[in-house]
C-alpha atoms as a PDB file:
ATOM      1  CA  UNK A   1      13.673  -7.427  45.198  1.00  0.00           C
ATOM      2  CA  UNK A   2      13.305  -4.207  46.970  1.00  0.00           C
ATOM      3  CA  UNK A   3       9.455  -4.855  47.236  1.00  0.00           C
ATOM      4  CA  UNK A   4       9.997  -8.145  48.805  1.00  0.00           C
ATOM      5  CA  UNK A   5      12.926  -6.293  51.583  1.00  0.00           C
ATOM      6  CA  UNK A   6       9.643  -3.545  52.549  1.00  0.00           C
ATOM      7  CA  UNK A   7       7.220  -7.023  52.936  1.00  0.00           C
ATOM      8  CA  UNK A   8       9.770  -8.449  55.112  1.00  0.00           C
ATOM      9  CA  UNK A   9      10.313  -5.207  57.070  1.00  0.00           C
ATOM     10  CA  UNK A  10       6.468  -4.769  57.845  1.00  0.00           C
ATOM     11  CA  UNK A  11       6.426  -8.025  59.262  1.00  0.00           C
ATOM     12  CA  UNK A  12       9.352  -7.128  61.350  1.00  0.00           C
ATOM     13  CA  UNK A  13       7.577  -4.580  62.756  1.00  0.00           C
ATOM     14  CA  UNK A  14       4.411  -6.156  63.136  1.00  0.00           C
ATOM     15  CA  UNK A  15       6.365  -8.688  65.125  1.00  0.00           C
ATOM     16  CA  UNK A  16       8.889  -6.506  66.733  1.00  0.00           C
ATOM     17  CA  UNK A  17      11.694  -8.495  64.896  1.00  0.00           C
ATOM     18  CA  UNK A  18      14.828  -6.753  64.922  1.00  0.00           C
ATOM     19  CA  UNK A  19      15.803  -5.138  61.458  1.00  0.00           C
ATOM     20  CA  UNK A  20      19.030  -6.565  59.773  1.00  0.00           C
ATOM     21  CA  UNK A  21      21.423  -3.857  58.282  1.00  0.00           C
ATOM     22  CA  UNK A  22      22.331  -6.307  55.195  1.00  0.00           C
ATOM     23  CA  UNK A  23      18.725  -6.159  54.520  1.00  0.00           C
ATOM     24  CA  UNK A  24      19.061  -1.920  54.423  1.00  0.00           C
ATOM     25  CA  UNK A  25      21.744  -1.709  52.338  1.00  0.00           C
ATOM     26  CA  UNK A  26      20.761  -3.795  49.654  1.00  0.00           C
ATOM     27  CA  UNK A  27      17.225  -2.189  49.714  1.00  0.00           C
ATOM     28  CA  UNK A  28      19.066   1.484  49.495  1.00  0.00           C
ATOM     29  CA  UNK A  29      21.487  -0.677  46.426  1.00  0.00           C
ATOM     30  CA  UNK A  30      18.196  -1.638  44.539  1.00  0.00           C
ATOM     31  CA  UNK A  31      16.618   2.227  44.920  1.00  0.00           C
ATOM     32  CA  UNK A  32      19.402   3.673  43.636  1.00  0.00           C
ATOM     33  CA  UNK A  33      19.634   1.887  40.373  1.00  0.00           C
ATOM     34  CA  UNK A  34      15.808   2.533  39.955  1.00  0.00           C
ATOM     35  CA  UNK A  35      16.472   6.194  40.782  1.00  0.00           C
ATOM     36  CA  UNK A  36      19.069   6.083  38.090  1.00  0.00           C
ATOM     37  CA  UNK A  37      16.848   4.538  35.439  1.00  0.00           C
ATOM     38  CA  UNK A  38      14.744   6.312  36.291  1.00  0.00           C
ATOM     39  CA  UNK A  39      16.860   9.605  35.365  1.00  0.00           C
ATOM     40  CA  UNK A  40      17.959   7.962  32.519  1.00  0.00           C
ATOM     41  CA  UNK A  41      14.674   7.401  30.780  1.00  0.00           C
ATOM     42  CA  UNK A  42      13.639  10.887  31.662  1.00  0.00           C
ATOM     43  CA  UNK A  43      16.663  12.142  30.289  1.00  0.00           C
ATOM     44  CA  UNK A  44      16.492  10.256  26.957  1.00  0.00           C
ATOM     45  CA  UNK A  45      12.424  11.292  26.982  1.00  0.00           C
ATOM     46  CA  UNK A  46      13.791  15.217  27.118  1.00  0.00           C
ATOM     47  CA  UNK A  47      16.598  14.728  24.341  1.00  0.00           C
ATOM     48  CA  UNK A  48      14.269  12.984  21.401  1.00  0.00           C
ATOM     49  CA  UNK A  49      11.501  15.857  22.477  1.00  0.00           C
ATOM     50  CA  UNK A  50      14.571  18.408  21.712  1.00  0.00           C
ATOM     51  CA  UNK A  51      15.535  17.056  18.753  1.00  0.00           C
ATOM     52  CA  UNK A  52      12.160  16.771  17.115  1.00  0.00           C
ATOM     53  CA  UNK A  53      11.555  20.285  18.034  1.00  0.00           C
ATOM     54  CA  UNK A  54      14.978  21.417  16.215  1.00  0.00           C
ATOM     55  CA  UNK A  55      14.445  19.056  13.285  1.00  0.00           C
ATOM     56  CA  UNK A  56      10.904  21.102  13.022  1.00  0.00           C
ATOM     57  CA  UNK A  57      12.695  24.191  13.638  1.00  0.00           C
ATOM     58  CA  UNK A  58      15.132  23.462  10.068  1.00  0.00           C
ATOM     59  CA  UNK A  59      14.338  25.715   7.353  1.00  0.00           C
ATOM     60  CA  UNK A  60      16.235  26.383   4.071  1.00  0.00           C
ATOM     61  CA  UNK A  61      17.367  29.798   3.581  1.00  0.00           C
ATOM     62  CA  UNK A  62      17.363  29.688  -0.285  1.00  0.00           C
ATOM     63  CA  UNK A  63      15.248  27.205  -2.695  1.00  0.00           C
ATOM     64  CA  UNK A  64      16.977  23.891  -1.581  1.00  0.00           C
ATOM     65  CA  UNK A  65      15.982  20.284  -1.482  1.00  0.00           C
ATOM     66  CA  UNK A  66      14.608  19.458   1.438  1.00  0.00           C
ATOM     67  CA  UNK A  67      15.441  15.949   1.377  1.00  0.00           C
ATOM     68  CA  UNK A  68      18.911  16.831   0.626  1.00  0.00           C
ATOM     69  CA  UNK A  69      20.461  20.184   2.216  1.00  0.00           C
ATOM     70  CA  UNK A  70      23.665  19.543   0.336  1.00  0.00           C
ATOM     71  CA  UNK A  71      21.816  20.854  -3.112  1.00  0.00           C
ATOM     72  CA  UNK A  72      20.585  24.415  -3.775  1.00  0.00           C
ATOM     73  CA  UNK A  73      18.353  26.087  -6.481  1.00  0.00           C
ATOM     74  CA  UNK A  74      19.118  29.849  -6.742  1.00  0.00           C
ATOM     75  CA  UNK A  75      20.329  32.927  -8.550  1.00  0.00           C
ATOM     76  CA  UNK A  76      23.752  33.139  -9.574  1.00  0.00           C
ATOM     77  CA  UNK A  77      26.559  35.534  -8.181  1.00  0.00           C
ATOM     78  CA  UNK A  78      28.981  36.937 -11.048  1.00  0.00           C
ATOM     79  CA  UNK A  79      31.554  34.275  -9.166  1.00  0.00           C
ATOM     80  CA  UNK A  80      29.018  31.559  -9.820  1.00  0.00           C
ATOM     81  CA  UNK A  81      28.042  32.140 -13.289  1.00  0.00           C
ATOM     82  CA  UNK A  82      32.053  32.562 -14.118  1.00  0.00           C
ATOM     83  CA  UNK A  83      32.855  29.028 -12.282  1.00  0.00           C
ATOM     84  CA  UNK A  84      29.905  27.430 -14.553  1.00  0.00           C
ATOM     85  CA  UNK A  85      30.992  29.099 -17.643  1.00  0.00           C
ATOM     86  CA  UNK A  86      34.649  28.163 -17.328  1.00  0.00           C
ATOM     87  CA  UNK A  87      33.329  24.435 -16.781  1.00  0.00           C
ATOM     88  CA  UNK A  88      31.537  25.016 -19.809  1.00  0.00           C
ATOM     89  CA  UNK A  89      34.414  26.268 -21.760  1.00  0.00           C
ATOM     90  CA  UNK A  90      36.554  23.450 -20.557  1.00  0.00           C
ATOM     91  CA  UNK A  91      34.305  20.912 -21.664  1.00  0.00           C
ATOM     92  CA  UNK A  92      34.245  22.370 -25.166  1.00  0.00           C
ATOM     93  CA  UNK A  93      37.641  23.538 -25.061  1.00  0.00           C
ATOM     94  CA  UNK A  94      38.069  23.768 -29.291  1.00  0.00           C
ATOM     95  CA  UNK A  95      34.896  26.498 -29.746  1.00  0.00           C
ATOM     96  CA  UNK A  96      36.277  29.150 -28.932  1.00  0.00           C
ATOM     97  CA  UNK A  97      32.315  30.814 -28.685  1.00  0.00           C
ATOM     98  CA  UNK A  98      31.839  29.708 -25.959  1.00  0.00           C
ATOM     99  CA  UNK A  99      34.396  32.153 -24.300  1.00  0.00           C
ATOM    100  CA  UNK A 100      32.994  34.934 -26.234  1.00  0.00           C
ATOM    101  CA  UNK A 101      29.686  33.666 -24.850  1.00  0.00           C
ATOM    102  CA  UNK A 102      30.981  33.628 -21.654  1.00  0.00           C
ATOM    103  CA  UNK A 103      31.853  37.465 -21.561  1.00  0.00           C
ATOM    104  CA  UNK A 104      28.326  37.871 -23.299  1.00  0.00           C
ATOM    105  CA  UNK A 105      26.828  36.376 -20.537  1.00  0.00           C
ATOM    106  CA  UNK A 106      28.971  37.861 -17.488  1.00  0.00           C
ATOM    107  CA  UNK A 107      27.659  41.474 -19.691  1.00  0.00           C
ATOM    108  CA  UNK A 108      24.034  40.403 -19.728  1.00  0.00           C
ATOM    109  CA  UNK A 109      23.647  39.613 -15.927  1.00  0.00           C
ATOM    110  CA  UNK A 110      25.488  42.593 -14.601  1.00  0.00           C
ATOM    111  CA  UNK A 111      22.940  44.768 -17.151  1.00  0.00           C
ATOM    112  CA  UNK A 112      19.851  42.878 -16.248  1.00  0.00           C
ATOM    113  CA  UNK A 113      19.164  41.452 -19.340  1.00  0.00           C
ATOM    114  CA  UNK A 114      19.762  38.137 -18.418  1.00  0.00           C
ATOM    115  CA  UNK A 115      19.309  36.209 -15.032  1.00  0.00           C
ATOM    116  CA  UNK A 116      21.176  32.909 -14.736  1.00  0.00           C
ATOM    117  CA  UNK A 117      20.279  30.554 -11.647  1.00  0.00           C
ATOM    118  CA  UNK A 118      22.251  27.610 -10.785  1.00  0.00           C
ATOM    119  CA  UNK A 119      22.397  24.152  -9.085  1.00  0.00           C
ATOM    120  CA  UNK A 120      24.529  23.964  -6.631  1.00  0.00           C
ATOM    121  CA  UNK A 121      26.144  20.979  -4.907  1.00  0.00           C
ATOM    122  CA  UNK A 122      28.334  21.529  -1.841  1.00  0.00           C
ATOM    123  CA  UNK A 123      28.323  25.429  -3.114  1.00  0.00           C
ATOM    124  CA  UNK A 124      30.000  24.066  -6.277  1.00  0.00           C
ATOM    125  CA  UNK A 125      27.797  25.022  -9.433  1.00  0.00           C
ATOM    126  CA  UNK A 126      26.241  21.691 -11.768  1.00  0.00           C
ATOM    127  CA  UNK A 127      23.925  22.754 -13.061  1.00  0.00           C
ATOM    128  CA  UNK A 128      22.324  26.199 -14.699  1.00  0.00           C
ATOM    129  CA  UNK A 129      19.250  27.946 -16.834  1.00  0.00           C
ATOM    130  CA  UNK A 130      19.164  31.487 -17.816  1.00  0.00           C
ATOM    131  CA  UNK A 131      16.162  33.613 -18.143  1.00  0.00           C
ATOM    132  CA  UNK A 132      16.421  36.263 -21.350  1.00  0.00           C
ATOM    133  CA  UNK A 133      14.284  39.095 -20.306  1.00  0.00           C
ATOM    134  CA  UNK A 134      12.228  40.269 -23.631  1.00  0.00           C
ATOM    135  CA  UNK A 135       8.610  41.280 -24.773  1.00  0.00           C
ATOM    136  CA  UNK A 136       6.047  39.766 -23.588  1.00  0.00           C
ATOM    137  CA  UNK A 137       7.678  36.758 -22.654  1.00  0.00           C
ATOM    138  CA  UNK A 138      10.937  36.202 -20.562  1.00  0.00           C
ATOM    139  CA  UNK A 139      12.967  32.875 -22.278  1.00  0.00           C
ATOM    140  CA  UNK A 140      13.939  29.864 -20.629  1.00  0.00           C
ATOM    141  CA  UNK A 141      17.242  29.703 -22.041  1.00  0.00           C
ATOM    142  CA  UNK A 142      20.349  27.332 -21.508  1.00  0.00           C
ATOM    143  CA  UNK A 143      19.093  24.571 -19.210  1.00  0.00           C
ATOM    144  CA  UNK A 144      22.527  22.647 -18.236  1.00  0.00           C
ATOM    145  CA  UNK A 145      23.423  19.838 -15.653  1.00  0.00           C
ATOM    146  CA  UNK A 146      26.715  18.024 -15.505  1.00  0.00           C
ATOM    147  CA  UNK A 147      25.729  14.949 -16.677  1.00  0.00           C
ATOM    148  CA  UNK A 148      26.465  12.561 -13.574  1.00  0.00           C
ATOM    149  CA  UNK A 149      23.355  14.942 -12.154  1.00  0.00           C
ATOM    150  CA  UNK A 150      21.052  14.173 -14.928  1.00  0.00           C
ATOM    151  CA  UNK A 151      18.311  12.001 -14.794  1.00  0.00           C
ATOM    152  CA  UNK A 152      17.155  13.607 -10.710  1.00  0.00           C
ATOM    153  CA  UNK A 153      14.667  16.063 -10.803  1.00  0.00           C
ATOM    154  CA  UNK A 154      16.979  19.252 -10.171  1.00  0.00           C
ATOM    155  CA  UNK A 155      16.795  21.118 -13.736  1.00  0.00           C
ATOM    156  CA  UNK A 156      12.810  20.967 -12.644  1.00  0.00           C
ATOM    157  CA  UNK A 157      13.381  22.124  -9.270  1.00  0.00           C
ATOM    158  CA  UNK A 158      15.847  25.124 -10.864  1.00  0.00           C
ATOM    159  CA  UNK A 159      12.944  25.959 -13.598  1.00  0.00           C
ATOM    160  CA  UNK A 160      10.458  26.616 -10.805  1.00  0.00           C
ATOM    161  CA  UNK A 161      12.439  29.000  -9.097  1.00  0.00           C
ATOM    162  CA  UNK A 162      13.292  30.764 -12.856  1.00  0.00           C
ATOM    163  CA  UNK A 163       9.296  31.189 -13.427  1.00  0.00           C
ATOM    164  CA  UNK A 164       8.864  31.971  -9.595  1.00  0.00           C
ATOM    165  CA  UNK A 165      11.548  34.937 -10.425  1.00  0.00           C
ATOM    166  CA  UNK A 166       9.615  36.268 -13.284  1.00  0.00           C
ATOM    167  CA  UNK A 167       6.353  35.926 -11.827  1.00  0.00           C
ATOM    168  CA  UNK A 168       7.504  38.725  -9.420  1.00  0.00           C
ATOM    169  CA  UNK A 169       8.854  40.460 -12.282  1.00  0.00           C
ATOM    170  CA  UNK A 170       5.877  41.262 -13.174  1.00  0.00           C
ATOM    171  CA  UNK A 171       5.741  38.402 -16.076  1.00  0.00           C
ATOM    172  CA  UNK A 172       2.432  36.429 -16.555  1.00  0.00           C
ATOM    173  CA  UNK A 173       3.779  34.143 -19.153  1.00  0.00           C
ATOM    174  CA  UNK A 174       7.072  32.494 -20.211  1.00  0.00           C
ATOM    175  CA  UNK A 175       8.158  30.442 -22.839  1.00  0.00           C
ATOM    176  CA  UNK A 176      10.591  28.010 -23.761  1.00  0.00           C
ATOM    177  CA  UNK A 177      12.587  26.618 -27.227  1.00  0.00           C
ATOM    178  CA  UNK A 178      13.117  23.330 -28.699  1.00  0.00           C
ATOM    179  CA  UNK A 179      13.923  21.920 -31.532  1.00  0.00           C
ATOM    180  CA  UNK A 180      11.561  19.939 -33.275  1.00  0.00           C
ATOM    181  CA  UNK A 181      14.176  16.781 -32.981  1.00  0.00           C
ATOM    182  CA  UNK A 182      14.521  17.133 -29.224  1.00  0.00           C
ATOM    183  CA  UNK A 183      11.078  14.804 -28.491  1.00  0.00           C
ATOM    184  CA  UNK A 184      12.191  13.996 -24.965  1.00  0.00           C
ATOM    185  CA  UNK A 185      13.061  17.559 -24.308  1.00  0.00           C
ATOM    186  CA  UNK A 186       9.852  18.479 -25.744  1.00  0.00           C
ATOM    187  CA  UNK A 187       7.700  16.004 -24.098  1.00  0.00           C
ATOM    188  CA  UNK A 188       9.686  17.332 -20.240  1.00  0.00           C
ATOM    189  CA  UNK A 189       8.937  20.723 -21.444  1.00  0.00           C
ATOM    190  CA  UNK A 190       4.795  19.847 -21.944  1.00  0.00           C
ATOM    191  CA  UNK A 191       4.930  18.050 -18.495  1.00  0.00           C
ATOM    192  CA  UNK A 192       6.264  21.315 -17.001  1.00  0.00           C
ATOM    193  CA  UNK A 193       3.135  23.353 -18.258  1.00  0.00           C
ATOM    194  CA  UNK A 194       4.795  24.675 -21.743  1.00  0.00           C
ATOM    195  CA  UNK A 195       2.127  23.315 -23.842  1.00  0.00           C
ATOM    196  CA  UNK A 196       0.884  26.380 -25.782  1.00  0.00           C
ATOM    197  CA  UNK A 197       2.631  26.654 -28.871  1.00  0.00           C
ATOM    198  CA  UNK A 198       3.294  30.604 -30.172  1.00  0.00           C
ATOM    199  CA  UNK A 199       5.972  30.604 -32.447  1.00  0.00           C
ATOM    200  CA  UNK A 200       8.694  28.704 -34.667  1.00  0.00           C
ATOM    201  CA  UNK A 201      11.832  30.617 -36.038  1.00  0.00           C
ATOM    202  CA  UNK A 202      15.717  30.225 -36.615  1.00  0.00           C
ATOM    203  CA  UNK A 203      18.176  30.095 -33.665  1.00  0.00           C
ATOM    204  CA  UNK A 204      21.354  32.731 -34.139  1.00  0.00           C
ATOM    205  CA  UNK A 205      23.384  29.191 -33.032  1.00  0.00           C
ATOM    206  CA  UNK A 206      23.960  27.121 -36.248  1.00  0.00           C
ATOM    207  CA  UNK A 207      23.914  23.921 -35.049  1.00  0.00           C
ATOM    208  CA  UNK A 208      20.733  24.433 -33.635  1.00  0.00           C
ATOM    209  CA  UNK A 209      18.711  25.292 -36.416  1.00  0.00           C
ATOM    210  CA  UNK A 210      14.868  25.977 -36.444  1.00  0.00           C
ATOM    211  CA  UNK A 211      13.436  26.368 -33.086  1.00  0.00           C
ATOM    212  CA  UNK A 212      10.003  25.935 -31.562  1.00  0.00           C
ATOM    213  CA  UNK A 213       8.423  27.741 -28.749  1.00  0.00           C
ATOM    214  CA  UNK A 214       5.868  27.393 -26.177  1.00  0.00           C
ATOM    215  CA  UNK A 215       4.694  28.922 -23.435  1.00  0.00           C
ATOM    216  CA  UNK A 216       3.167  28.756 -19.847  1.00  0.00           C
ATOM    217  CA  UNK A 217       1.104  30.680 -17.934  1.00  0.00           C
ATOM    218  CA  UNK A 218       2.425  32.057 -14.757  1.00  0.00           C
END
């Protein structure tokens, strides 16, 4: 429309015509809405270039999911570990063990025996594994998730960050137990690498029973 007003204008002044003021104010009408969409398209252009550069710019500060910032893979604070273990004790609430294990635990961590690493959802702990520091292999120890977690990759996600942990510990193996039962276990375990086996005894746990181990290079 505002192309056709200029065409008529030239031939207005080809001709000497007299210009019609109708004709000038809907021509500056139809430029300002193309100025305007103009702006708006350049606008939009400069807010999806911003927001791919701060979607590139995201980075996890701990071992999280990517695909899902709302779950974390990490070492556990004292606060942690004792909001895990009193889940732990509630949902075995007739052993009393497990609140002797609990204090056992707490001990461990603060002396650097032990180093337990949790799953955390929303900053609420679902999930844990605990690393027993020994000669010449640290143990993967205690692999936990609540069980509406099970079944979605995190206890693998949590046991690379355990053997990333003892890697820089100076580690160049680890190893693992299972019992000889536990064929699904066993068979996640030999996906994850454990497939060399060094050694079968008796766990100190009674209902566990005999125990065999593997272990992975680091």
């Amino acid at each position: 429309m505002a192309t056709n007003i200029v065409y008529i204008w030239i031939i207005r002044f080809i001709t000497a015509e007299p210009f019609r003021w109708q004709e000038i104010i809907t021509f500056l009408q139809y430029s300002l809405i193309w100025y305007l969409l103009i702006i708006v398209i350049l606008n939009v252009k400069q807010y999806l270039k911003e927001k791919e550069k701060r979607m590139a710019e995201i980075t996890p500060t701990t071992y999280s999911d990517i695909e899902n910032l709302s779950y974390k893979y990490k070492e556990a604070t004292i606060s942690e570990l004792e909001l895990r273990w009193d889940k732990n004790i509630a949902d075995n609430i007739n052993d009393e063990r497990w609140v002797a294990w609990k204090a056992q635990s707490v001990e461990d961590n603060k002396n650097g025996k032990y180093k337990t690493f949790v799953v955390l959802y929303n900053d609420e702990p679902i999930g844990e594994g605990t690393l027993i520091f020994s000669s010449p292999y640290p143990e993967v120890n205690a692999l936990r998730i609540d069980k509406q977690y099970e079944g979605k990759g995190h206890i693998s996600k949590l046991i690379k960050v355990m053997e990333s942990y003892a890697k820089k510990a100076g580690y160049a193996s680890i190893k693992i137990g299972v019992e000889p039962a536990e064929t699904r276990n066993l068979g996640m375990y030999l996906h994850w690498g454990y497939d060399t086996f060094i050694e079968s005894k008796t766990s100190d746990i009674e209902e566990e029973g005999l125990l065999l181990y593997y272990s992975k290079k680091l």
